[in-house]
C-alpha atoms as a PDB file:
ATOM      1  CA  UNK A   1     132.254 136.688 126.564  1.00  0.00           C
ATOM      2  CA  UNK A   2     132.316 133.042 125.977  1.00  0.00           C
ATOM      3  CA  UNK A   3     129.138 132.210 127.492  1.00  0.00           C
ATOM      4  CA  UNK A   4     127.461 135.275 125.548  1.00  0.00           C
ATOM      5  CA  UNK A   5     128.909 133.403 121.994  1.00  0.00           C
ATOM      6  CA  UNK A   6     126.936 130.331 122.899  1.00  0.00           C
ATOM      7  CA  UNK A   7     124.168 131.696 123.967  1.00  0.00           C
ATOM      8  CA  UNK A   8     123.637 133.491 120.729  1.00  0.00           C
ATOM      9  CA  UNK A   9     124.408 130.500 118.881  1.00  0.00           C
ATOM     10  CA  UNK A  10     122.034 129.064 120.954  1.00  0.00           C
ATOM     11  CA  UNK A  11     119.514 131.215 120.237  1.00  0.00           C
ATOM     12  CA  UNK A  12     119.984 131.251 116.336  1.00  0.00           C
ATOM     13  CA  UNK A  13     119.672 127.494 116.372  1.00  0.00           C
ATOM     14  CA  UNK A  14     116.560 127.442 118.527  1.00  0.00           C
ATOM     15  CA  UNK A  15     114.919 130.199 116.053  1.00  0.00           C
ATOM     16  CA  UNK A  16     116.207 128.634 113.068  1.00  0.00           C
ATOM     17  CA  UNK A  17     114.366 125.179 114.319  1.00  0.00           C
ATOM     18  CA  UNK A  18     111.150 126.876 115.165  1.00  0.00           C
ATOM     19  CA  UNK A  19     111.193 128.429 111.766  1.00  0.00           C
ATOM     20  CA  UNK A  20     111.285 125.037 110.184  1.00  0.00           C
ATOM     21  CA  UNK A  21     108.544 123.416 112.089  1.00  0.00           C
ATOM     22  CA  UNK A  22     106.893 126.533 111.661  1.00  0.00           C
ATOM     23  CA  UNK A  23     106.706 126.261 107.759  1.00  0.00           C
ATOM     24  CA  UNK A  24     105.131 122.291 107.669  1.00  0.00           C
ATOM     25  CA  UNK A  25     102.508 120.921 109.232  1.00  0.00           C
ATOM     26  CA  UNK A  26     100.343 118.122 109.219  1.00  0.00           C
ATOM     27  CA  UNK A  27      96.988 117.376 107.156  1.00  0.00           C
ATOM     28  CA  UNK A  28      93.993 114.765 108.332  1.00  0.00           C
ATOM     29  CA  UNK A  29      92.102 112.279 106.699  1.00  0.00           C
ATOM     30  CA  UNK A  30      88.385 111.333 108.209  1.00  0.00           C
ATOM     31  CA  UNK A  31      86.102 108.314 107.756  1.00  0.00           C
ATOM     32  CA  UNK A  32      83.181 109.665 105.814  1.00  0.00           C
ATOM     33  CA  UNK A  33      81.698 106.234 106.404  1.00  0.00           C
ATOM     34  CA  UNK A  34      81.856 102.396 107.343  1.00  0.00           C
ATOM     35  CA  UNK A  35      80.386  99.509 105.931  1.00  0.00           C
ATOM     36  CA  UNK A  36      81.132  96.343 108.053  1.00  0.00           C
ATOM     37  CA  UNK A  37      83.975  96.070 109.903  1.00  0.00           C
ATOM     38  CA  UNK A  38      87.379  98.490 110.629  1.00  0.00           C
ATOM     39  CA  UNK A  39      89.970  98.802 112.889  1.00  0.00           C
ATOM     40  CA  UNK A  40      92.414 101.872 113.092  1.00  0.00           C
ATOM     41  CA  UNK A  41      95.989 101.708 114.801  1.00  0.00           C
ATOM     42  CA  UNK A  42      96.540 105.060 116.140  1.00  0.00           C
ATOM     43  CA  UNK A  43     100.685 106.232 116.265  1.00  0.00           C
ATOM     44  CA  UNK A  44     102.608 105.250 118.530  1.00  0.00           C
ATOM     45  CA  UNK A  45      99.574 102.708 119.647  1.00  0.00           C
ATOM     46  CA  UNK A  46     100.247  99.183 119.400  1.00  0.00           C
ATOM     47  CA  UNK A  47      96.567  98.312 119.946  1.00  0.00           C
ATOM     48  CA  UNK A  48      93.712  98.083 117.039  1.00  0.00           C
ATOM     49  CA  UNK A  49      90.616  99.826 118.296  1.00  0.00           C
ATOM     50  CA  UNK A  50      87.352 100.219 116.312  1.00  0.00           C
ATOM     51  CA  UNK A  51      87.253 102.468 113.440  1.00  0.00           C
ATOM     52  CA  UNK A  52      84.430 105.182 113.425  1.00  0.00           C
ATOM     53  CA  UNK A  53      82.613 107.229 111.146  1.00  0.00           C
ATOM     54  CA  UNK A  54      83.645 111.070 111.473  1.00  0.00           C
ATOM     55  CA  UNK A  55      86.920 109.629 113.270  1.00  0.00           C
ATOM     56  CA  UNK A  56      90.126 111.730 111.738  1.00  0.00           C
ATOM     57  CA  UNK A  57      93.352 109.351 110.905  1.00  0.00           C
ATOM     58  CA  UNK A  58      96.729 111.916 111.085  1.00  0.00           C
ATOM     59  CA  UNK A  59      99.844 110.722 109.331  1.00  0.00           C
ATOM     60  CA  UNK A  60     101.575 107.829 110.735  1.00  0.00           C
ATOM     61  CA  UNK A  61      97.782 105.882 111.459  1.00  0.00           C
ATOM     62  CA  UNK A  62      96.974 102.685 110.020  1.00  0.00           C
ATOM     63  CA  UNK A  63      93.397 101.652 108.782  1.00  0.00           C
ATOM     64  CA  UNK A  64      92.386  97.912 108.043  1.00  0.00           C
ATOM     65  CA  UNK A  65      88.788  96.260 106.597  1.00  0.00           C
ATOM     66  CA  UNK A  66      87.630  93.358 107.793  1.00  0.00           C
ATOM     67  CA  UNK A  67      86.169  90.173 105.036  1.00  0.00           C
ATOM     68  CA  UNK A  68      83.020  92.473 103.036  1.00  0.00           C
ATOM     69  CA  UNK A  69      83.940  95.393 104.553  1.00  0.00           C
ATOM     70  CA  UNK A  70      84.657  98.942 103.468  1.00  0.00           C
ATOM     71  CA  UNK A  71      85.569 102.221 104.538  1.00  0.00           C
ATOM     72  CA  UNK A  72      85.303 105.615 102.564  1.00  0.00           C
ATOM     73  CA  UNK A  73      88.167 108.050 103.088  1.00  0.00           C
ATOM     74  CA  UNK A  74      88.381 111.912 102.584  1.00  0.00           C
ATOM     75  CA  UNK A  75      92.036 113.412 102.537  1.00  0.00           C
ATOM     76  CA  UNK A  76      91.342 117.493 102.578  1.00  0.00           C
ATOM     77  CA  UNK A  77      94.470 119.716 102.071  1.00  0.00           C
ATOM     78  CA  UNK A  78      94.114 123.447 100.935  1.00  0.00           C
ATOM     79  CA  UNK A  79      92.625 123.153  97.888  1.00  0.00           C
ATOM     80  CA  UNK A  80      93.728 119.185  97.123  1.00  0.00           C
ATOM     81  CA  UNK A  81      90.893 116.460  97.828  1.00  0.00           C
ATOM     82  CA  UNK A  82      90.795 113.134  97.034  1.00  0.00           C
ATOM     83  CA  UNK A  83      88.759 110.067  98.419  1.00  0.00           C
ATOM     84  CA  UNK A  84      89.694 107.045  98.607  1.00  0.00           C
ATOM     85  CA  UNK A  85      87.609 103.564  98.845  1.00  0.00           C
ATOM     86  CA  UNK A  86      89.256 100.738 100.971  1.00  0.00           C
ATOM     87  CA  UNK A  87      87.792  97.723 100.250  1.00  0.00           C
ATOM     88  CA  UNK A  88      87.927  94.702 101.920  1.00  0.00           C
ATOM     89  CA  UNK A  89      90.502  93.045 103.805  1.00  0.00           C
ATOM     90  CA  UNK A  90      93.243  96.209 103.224  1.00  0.00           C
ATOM     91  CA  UNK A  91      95.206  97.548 105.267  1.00  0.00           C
ATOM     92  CA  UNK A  92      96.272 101.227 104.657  1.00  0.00           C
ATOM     93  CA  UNK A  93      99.057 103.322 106.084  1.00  0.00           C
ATOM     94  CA  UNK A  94      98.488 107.700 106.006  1.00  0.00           C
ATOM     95  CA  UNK A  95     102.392 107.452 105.568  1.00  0.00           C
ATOM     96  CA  UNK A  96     102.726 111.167 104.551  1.00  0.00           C
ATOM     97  CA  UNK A  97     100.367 114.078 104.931  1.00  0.00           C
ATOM     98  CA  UNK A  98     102.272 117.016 104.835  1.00  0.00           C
ATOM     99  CA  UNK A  99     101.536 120.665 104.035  1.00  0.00           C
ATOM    100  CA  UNK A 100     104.347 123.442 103.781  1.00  0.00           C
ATOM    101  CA  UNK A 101     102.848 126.414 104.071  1.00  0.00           C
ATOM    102  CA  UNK A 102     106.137 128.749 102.827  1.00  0.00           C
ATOM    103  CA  UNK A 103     106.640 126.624  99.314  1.00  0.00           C
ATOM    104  CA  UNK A 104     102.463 126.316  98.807  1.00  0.00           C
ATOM    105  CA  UNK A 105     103.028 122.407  98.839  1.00  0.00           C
ATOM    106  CA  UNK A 106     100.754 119.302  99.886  1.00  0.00           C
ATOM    107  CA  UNK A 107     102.769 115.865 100.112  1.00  0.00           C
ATOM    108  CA  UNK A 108     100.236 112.566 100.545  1.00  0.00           C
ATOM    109  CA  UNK A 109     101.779 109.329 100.583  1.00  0.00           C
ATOM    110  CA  UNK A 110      99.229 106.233 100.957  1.00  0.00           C
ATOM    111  CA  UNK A 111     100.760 102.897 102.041  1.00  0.00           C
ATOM    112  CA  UNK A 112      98.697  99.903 100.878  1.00  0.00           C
ATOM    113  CA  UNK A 113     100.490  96.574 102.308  1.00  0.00           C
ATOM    114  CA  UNK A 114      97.426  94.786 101.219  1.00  0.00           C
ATOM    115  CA  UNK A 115      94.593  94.986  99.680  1.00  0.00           C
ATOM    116  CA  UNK A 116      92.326  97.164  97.477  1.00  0.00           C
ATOM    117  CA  UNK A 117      91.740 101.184  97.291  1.00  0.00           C
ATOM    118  CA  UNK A 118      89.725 103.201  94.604  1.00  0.00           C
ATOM    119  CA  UNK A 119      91.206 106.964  94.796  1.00  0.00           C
ATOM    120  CA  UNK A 120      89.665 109.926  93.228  1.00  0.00           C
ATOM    121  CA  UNK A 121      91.908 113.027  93.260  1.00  0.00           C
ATOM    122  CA  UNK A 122      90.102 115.945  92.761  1.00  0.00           C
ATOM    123  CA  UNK A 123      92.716 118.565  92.388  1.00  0.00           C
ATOM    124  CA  UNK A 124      96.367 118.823  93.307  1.00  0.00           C
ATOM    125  CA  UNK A 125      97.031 122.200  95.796  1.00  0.00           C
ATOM    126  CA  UNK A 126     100.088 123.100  93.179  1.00  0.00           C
ATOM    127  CA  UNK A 127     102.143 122.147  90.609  1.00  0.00           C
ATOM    128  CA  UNK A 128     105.189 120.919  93.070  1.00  0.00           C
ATOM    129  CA  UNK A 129     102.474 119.506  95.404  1.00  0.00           C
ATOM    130  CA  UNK A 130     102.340 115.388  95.294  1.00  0.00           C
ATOM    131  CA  UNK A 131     100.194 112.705  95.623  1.00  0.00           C
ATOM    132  CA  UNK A 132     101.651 108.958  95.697  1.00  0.00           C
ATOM    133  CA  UNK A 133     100.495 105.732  96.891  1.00  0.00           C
ATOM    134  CA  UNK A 134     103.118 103.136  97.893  1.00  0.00           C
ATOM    135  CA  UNK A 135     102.990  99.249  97.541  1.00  0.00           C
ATOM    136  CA  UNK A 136     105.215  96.717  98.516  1.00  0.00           C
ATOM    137  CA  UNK A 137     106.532  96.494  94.823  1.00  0.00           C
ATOM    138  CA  UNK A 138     105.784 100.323  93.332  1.00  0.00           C
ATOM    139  CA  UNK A 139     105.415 103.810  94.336  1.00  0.00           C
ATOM    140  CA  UNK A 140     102.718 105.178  92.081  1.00  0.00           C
ATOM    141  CA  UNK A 141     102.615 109.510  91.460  1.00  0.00           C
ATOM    142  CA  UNK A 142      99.112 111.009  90.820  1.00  0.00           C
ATOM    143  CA  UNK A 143      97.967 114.016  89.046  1.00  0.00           C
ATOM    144  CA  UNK A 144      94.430 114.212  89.497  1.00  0.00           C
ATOM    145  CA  UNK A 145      92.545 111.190  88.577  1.00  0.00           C
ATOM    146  CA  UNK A 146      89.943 108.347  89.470  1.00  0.00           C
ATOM    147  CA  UNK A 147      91.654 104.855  89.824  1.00  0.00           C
ATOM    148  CA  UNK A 148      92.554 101.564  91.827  1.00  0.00           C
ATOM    149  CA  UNK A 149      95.368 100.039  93.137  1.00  0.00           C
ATOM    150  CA  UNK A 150      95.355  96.372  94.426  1.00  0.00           C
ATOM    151  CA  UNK A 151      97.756  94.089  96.417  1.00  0.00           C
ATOM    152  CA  UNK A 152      97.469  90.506  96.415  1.00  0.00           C
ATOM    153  CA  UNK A 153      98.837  88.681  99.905  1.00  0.00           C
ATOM    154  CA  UNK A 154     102.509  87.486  99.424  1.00  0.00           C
ATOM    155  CA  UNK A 155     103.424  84.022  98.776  1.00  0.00           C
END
């Protein structure tokens, strides 16, 4: 009788988990196209390999221009798109790219550690949905706009 108690405890766990992971997944961003020099940092990679056009960045992967460099970015949701210009010598970080299919919500976070980015949001999936770009100082919240954010290199 005991075992059959933890085994159904178990088992409602285990479903309840599923359910969960079920409801969010993951978005993509892709490199519409290069000028110059990139490098991307795949997760869990500690090597930088060479960015390419039509390559897709998930959440978690870094992005950095080399000196005259830039890279054009499209992040596509369900119904939210936005691109985003990285210009030259940035790095970038997809830190959040999340889509929860049971609430109707997008979440985008954008890391800049350094750098410059031009962003044009298009349209926000809902209401709740977000779109934020962090810097080492700020986070900054976005409703649908065109606009740039730049960090200069710490003294």
């Amino acid at each position: 009788m005991k075992m059959l108690k933890v085994a159904g405890i178990l088992f409602v766990v285990v479903c309840m988990a599923w359910s969960v992971n079920a409801e969010e997944t993951t978005r993509t961003v892709k490199i519409m196209s290069i000028t110059g020099g990139a490098d991307v940092r795949l997760t869990g990679q500690g090597e930088w390999i060479t960015a390419e056009e039509g390559m897709i960045l998930n959440q978690g992967d870094v992005i950095k221009t080399g000196p005259d460099s830039w890279v054009l970015l499209n992040v596509n949701g369900s119904g939210e798109t936005a691109t985003v210009e990285v210009n030259s010598s940035s790095q970038l970080l997809m830190a959040q790219l999340l889509k929860d299919t049971e609430k109707g919500t997008e979440h985008t976070l954008l890391d800049l550690a350094i750098g410059e980015i031009m962003i044009t949001v298009e349209k926000i999936h809902s209401a709740k949905s977000t779109f934020d770009v962090k810097t080492p100082t700020s986070t900054i919240g976005v409703r649908g706009t065109k606009f740039a954010v730049k960090v200069d290199a710490l003294d």
